[in-house]
Protein backbone atom coordinates (compact mmCIF):
# COMPACT_ATOMS: atom_id res chain seq x y z
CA UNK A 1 0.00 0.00 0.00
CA UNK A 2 0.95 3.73 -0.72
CA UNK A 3 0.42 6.44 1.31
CA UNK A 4 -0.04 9.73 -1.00
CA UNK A 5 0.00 13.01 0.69
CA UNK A 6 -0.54 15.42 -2.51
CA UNK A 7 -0.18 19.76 -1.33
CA UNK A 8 -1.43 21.94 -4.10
CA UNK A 9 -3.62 25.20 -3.85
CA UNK A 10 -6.60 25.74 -2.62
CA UNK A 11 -8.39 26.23 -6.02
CA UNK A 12 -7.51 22.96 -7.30
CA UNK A 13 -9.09 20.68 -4.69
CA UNK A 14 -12.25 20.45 -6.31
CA UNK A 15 -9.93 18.85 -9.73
CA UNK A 16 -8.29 16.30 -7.27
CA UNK A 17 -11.21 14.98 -5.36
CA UNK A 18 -12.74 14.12 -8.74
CA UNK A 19 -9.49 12.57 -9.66
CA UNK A 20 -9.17 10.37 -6.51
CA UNK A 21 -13.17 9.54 -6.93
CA UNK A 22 -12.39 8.64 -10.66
CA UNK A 23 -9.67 6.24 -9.36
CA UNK A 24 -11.77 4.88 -6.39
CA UNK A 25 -9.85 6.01 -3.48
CA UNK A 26 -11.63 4.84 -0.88
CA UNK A 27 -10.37 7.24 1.82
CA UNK A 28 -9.22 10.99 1.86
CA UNK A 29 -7.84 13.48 5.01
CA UNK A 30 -7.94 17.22 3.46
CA UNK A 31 -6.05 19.91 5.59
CA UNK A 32 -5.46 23.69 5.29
CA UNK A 33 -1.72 24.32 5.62
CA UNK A 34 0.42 27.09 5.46
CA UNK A 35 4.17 26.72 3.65
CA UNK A 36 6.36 27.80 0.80
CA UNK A 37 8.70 26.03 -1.62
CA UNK A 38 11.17 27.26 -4.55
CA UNK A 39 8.92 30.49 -4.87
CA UNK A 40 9.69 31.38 -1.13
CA UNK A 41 6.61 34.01 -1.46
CA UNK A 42 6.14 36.69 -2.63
CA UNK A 43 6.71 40.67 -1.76
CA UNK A 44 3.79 43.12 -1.56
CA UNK A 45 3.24 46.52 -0.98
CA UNK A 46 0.76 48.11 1.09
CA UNK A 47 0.44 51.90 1.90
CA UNK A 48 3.54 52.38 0.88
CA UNK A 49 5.57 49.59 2.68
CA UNK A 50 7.04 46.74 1.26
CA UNK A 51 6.94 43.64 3.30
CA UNK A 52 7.08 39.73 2.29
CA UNK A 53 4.61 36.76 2.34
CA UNK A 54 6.33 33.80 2.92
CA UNK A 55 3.62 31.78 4.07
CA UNK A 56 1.19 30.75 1.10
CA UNK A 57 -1.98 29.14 1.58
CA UNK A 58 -2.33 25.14 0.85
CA UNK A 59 -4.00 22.40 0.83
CA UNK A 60 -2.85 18.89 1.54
CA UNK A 61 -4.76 15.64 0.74
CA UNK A 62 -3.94 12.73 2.05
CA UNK A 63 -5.13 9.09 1.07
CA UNK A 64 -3.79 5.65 1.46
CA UNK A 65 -4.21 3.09 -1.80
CA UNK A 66 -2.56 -0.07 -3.62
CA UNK A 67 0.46 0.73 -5.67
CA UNK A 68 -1.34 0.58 -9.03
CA UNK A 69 -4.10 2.72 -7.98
CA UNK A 70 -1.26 5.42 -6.55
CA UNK A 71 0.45 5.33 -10.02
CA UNK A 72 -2.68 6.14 -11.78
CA UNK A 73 -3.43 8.96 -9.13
CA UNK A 74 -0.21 10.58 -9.63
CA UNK A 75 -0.66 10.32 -13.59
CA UNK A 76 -3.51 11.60 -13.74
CA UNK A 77 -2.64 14.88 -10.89
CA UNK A 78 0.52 15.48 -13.21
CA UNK A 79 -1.98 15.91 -16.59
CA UNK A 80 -4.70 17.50 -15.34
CA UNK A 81 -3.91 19.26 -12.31
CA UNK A 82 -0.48 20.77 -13.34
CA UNK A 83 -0.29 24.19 -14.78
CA UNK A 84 3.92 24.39 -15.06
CA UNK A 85 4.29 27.19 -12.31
CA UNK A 86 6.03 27.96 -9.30
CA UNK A 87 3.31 26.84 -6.49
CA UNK A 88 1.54 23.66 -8.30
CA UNK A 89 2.51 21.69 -5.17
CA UNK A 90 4.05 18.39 -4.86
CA UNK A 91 3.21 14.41 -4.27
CA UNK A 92 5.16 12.72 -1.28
CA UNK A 93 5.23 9.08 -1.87
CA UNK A 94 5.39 6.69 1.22
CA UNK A 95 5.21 3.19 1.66
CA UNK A 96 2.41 1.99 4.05
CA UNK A 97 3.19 -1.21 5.85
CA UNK A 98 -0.31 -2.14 7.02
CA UNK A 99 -3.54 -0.62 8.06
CA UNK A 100 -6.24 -1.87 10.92
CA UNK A 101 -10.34 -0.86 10.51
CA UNK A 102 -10.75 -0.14 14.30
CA UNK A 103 -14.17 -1.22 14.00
CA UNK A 104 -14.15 -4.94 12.60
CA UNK A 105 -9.98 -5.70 13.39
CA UNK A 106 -9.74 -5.70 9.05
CA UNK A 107 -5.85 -5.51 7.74
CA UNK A 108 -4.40 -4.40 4.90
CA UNK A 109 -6.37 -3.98 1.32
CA UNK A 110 -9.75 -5.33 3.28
CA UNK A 111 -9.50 -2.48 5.88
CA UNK A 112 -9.08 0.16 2.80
């Protein structure tokens, strides 16, 4: 199993859930981050005074799927979801040794 945590912007969650739902993710944790990357911000001015943002609003989703199913997740979020600019976000790739449904004592794919 794969565990997929996937930070892009906030306006492109909408284009990811229907790309996990297309490729029958079963389960998905969304949280509102803060962060920065390459870009490292960027510098505004306000009332004359130039300060920096270095703290850009994200999103990350997180889900937890077989290996084939990841592949065809991060295929498809590299097509359709990338626009080729600083900020798109990025797809960390870990390996999930097991997983336990609380509620019946289910492992691995059957707990999914």
């Amino acid at each position: 199993m794969k565990k997929l945590e996937i930070v892009i912007k906030s306006e492109k969650l909408e284009e990811l859930k229907k790309i996990l739902t297309e490729c029958n993710a079963t389960g998905v944790m969304i949280s509102n981050i803060m962060g920065y990357g390459n870009q490292k911000g960027y510098k505004k001015i306000y009332r004359g005074t130039e300060y920096s943002v270095n703290l850009l609003p994200k999103v990350k989703v997180e889900t937890v799927v077989a290996p084939e199913i990841a592949e065809l997740i991060i295929d498809k979020v590299l097509k359709e979801i990338s626009t080729g600019n600083y900020g798109d976000g990025k797809i960390f790739i870990y390996d999930a040794e097991d997983v336990v449904r609380i509620r019946t004592g289910e492992r691995g794919k059957d707990a999914l």
